[in-house]
N, C-alpha and C. Protein backbone atom coordinates (compact mmCIF):
# COMPACT_ATOMS: atom_id res chain seq x y z
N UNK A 1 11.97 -38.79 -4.69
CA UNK A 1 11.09 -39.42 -3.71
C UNK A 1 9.75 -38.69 -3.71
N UNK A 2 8.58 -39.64 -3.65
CA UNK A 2 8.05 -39.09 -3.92
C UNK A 2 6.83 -38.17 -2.39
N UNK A 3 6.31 -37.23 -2.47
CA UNK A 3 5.89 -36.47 -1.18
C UNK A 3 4.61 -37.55 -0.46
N UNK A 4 4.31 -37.41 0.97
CA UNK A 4 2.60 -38.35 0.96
C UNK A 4 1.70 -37.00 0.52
N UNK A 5 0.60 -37.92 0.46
CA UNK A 5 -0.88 -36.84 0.07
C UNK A 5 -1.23 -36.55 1.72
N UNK A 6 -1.44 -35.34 0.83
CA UNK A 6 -1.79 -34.39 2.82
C UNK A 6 -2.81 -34.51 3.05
N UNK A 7 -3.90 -34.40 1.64
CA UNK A 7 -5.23 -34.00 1.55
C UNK A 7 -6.67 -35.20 2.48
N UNK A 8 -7.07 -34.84 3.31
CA UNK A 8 -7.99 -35.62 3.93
C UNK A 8 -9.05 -36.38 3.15
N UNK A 9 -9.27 -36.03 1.69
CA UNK A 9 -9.82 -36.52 0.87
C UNK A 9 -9.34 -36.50 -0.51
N UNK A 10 -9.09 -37.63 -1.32
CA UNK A 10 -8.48 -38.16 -2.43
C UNK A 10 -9.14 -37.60 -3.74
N UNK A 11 -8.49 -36.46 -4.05
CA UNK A 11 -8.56 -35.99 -5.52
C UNK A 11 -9.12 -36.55 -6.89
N UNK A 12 -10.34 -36.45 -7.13
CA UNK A 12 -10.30 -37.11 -8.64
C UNK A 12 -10.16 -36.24 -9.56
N UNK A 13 -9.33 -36.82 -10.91
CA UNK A 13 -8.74 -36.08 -11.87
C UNK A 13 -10.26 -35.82 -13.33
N UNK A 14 -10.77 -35.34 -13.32
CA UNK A 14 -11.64 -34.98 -13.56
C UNK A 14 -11.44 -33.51 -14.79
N UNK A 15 -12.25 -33.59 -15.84
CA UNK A 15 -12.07 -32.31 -16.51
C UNK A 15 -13.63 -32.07 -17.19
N UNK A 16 -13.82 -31.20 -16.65
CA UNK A 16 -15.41 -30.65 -16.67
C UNK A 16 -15.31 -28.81 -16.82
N UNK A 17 -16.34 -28.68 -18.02
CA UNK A 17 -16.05 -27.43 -18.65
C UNK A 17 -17.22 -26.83 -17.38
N UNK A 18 -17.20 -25.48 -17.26
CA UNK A 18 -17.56 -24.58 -16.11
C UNK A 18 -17.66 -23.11 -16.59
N UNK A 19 -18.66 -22.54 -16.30
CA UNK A 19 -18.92 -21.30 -16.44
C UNK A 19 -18.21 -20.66 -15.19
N UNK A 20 -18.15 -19.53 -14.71
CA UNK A 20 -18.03 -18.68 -13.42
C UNK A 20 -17.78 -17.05 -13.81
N UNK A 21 -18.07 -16.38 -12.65
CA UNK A 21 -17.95 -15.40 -12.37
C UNK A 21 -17.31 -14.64 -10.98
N UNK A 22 -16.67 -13.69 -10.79
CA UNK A 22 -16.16 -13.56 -9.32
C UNK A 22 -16.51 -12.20 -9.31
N UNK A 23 -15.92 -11.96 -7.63
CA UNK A 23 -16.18 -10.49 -7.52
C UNK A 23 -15.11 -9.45 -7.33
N UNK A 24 -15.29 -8.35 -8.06
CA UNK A 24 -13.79 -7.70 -7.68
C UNK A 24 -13.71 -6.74 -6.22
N UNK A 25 -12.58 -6.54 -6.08
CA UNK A 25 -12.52 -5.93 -5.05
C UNK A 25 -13.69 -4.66 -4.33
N UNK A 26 -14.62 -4.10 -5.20
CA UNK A 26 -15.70 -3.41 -4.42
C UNK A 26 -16.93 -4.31 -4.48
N UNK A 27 -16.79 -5.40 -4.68
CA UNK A 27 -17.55 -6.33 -4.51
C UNK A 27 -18.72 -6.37 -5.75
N UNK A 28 -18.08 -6.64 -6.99
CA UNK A 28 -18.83 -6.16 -8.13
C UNK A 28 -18.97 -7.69 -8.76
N UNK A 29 -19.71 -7.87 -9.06
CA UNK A 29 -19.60 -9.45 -9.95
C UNK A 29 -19.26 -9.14 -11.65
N UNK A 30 -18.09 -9.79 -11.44
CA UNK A 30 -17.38 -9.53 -12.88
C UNK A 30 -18.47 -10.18 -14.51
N UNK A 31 -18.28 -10.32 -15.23
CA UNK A 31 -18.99 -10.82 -16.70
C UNK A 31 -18.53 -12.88 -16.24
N UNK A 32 -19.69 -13.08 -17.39
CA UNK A 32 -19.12 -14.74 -17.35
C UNK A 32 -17.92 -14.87 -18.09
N UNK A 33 -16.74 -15.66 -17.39
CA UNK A 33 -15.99 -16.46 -17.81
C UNK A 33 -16.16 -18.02 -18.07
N UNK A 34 -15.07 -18.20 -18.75
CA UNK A 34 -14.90 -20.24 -19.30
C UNK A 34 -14.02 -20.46 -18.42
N UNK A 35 -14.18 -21.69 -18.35
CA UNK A 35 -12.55 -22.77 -17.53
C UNK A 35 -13.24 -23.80 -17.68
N UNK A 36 -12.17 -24.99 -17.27
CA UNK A 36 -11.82 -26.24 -17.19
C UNK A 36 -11.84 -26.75 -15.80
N UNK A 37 -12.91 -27.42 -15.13
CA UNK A 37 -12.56 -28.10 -13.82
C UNK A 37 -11.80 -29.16 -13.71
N UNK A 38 -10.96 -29.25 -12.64
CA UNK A 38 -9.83 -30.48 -12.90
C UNK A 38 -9.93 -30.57 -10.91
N UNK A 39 -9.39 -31.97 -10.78
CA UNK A 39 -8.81 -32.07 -9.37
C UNK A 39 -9.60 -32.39 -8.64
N UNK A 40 -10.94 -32.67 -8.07
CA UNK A 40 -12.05 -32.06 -7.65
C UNK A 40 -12.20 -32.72 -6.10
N UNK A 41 -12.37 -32.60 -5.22
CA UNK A 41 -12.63 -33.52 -3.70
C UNK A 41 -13.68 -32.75 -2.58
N UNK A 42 -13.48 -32.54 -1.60
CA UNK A 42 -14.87 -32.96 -1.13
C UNK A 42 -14.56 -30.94 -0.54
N UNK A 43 -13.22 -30.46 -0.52
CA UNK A 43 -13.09 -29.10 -0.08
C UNK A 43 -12.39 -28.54 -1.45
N UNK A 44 -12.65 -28.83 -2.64
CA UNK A 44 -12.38 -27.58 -3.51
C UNK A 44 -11.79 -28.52 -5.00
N UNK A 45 -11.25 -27.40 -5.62
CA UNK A 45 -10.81 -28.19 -7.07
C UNK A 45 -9.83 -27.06 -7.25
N UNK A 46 -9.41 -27.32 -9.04
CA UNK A 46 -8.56 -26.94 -10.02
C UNK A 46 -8.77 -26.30 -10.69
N UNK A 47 -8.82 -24.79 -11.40
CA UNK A 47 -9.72 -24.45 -12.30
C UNK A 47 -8.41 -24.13 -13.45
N UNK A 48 -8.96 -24.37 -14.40
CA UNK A 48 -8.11 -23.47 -15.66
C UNK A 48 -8.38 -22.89 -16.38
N UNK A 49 -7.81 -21.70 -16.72
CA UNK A 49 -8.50 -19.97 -17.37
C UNK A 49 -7.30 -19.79 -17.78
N UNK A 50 -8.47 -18.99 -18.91
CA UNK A 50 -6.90 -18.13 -19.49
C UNK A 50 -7.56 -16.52 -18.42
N UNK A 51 -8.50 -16.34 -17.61
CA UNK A 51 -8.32 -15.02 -16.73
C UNK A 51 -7.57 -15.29 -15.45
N UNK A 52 -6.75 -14.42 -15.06
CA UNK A 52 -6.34 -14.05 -13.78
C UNK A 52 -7.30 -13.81 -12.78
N UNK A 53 -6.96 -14.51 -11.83
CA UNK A 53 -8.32 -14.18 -10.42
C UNK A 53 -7.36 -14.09 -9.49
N UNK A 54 -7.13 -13.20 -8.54
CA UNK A 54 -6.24 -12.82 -7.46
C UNK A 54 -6.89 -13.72 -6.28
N UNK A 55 -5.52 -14.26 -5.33
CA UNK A 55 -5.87 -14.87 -4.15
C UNK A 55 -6.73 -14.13 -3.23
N UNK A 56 -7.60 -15.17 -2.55
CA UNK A 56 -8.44 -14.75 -1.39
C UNK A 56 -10.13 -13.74 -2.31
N UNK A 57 -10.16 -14.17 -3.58
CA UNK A 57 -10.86 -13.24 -4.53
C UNK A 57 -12.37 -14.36 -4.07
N UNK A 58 -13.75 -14.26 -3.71
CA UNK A 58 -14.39 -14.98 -4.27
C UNK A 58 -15.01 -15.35 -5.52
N UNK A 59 -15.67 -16.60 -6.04
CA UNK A 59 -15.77 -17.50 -7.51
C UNK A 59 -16.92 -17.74 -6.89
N UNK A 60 -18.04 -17.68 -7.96
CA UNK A 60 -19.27 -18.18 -8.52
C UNK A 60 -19.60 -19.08 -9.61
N UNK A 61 -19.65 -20.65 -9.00
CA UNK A 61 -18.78 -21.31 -10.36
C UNK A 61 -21.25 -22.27 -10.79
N UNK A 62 -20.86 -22.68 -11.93
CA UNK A 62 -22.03 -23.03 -12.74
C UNK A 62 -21.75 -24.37 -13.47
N UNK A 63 -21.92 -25.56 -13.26
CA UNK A 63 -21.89 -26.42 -13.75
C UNK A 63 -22.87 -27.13 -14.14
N UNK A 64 -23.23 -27.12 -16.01
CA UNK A 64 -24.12 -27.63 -16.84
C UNK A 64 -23.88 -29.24 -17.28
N UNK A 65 -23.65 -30.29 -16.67
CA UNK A 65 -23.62 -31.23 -17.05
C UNK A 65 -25.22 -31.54 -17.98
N UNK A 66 -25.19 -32.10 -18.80
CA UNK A 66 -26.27 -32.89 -19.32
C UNK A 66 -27.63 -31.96 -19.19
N UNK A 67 -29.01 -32.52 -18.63
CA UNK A 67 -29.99 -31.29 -18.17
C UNK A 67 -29.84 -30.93 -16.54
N UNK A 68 -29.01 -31.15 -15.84
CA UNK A 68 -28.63 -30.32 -14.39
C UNK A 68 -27.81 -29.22 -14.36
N UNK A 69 -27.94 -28.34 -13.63
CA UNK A 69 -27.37 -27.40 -13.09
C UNK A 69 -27.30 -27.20 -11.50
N UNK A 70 -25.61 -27.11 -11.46
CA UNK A 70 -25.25 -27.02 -10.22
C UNK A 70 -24.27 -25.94 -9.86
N UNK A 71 -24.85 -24.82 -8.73
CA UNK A 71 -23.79 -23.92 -8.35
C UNK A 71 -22.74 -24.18 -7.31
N UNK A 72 -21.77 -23.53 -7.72
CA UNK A 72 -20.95 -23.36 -6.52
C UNK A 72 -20.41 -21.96 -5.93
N UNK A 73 -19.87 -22.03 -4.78
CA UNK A 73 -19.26 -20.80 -4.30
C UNK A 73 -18.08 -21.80 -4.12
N UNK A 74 -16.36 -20.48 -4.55
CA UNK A 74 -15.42 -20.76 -3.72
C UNK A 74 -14.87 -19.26 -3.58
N UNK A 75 -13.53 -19.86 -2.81
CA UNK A 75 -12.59 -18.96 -2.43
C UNK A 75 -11.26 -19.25 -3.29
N UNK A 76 -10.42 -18.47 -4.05
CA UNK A 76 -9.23 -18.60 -4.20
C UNK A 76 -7.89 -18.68 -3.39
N UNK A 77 -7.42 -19.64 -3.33
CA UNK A 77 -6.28 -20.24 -1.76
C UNK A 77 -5.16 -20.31 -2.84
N UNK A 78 -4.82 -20.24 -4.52
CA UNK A 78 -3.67 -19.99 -5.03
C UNK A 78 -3.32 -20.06 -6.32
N UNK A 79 -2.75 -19.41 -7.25
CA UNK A 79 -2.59 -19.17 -8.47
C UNK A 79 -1.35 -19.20 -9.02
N UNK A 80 -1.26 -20.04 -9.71
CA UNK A 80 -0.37 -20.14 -10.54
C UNK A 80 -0.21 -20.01 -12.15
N UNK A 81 0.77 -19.51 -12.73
CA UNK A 81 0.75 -19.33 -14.66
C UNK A 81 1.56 -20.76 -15.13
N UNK A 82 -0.25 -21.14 -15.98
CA UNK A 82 0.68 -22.42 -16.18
C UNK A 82 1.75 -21.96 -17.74
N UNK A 83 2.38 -23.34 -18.32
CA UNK A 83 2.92 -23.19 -19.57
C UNK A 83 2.25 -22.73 -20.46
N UNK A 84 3.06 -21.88 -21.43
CA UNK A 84 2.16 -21.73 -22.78
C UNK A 84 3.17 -22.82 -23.87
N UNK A 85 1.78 -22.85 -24.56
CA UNK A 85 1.66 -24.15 -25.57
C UNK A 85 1.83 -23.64 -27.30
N UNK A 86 2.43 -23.42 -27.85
CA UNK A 86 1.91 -22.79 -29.52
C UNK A 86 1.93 -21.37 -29.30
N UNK A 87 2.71 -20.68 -28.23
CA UNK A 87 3.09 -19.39 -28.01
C UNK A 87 0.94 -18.82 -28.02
N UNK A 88 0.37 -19.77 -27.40
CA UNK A 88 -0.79 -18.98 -27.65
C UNK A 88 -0.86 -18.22 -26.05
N UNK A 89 -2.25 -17.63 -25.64
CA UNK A 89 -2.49 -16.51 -24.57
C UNK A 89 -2.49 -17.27 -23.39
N UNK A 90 -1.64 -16.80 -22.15
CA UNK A 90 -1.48 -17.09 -20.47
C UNK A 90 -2.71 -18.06 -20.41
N UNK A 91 -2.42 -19.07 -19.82
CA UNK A 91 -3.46 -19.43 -18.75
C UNK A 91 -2.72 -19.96 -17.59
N UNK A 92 -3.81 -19.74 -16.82
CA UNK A 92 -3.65 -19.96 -14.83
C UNK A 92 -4.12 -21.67 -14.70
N UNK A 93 -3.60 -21.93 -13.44
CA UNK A 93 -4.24 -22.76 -12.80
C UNK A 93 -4.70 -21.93 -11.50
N UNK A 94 -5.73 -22.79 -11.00
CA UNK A 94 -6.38 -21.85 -9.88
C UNK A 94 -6.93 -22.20 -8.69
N UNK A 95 -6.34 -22.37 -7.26
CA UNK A 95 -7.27 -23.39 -6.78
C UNK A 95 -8.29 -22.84 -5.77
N UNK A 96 -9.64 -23.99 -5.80
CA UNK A 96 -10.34 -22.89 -5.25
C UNK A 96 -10.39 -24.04 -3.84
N UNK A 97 -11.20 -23.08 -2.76
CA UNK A 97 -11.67 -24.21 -1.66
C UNK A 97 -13.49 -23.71 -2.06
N UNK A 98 -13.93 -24.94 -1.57
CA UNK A 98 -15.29 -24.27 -1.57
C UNK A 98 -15.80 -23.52 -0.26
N UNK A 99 -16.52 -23.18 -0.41
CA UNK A 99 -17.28 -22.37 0.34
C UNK A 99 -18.73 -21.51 0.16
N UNK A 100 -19.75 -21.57 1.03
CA UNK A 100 -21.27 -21.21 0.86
C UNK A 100 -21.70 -22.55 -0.02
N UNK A 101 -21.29 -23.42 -0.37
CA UNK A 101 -22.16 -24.38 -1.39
C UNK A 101 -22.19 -26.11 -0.24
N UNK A 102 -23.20 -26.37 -0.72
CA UNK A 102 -24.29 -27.19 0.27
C UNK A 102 -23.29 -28.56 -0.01
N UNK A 103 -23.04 -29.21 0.90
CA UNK A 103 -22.96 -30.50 0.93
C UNK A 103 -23.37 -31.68 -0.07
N UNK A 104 -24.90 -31.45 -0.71
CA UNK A 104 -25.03 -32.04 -1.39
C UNK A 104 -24.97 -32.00 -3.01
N UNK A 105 -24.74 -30.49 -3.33
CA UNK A 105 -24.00 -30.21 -4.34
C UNK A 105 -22.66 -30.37 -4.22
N UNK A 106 -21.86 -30.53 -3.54
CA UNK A 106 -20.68 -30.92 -3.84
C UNK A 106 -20.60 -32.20 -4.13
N UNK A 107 -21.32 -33.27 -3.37
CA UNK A 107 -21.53 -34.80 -4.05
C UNK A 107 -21.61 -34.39 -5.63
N UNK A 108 -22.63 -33.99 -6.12
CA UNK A 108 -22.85 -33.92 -7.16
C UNK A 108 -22.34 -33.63 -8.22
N UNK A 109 -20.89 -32.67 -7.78
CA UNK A 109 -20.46 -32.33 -8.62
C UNK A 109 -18.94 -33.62 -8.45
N UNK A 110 -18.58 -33.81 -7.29
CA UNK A 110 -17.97 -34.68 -7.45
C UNK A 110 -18.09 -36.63 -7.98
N UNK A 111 -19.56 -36.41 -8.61
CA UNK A 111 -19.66 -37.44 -9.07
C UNK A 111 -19.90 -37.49 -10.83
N UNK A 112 -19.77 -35.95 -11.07
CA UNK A 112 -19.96 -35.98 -12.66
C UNK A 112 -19.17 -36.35 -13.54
């Protein structure tokens, strides 16, 4: 059976490549990382990495569509190790909520 959707706003399945960076615990902004945006709605998305980012960590995420650039801030709310594929290296799923990023960048990104 299947569960209802909890979410106050309807998920689009979406896969959009993404730069980011976070901060570690003394509040250091780590090097750029890659991922995969997936999931995306109006309070957060999906990310996929092959890095580990610990819950409650904040994300500095960068999205280059075409000639725009759009930032985001989130928060990490949960992590999971997805499957490995061809015995190749861990990757996470990751979810973030947003947070510090403007209203109208989030349209934006939810319309790419």
């Amino acid at each position: 059976m299947n569960q209802p959707e909890k979410r106050r706003h309807s998920r689009l399945s979406k896969f959009l490549y993404v730069q980011y960076s976070y901060f570690t615990k003394y509040n250091y902004l780590t090097k750029i990382f890659e991922g995969i945006m997936q999931d995306i709605d109006q309070n957060g998305l999906r990310l996929s990495t092959k890095t580990y980012i610990p819950e409650k960590t904040k994300v500095s995420m960068l999205f280059s569509p075409s000639d725009a650039r759009i930032r985001a801030c989130g928060e990490v709310i949960w992590v999971r190790k997805a499957k490995k594929f061809f015995k190749i290296n861990e990757h996470y799923s990751i979810g973030l909520k947003f947070t510090q990023t403007k209203d109208t960048d989030i349209e934006k990104i939810t319309r790419l």
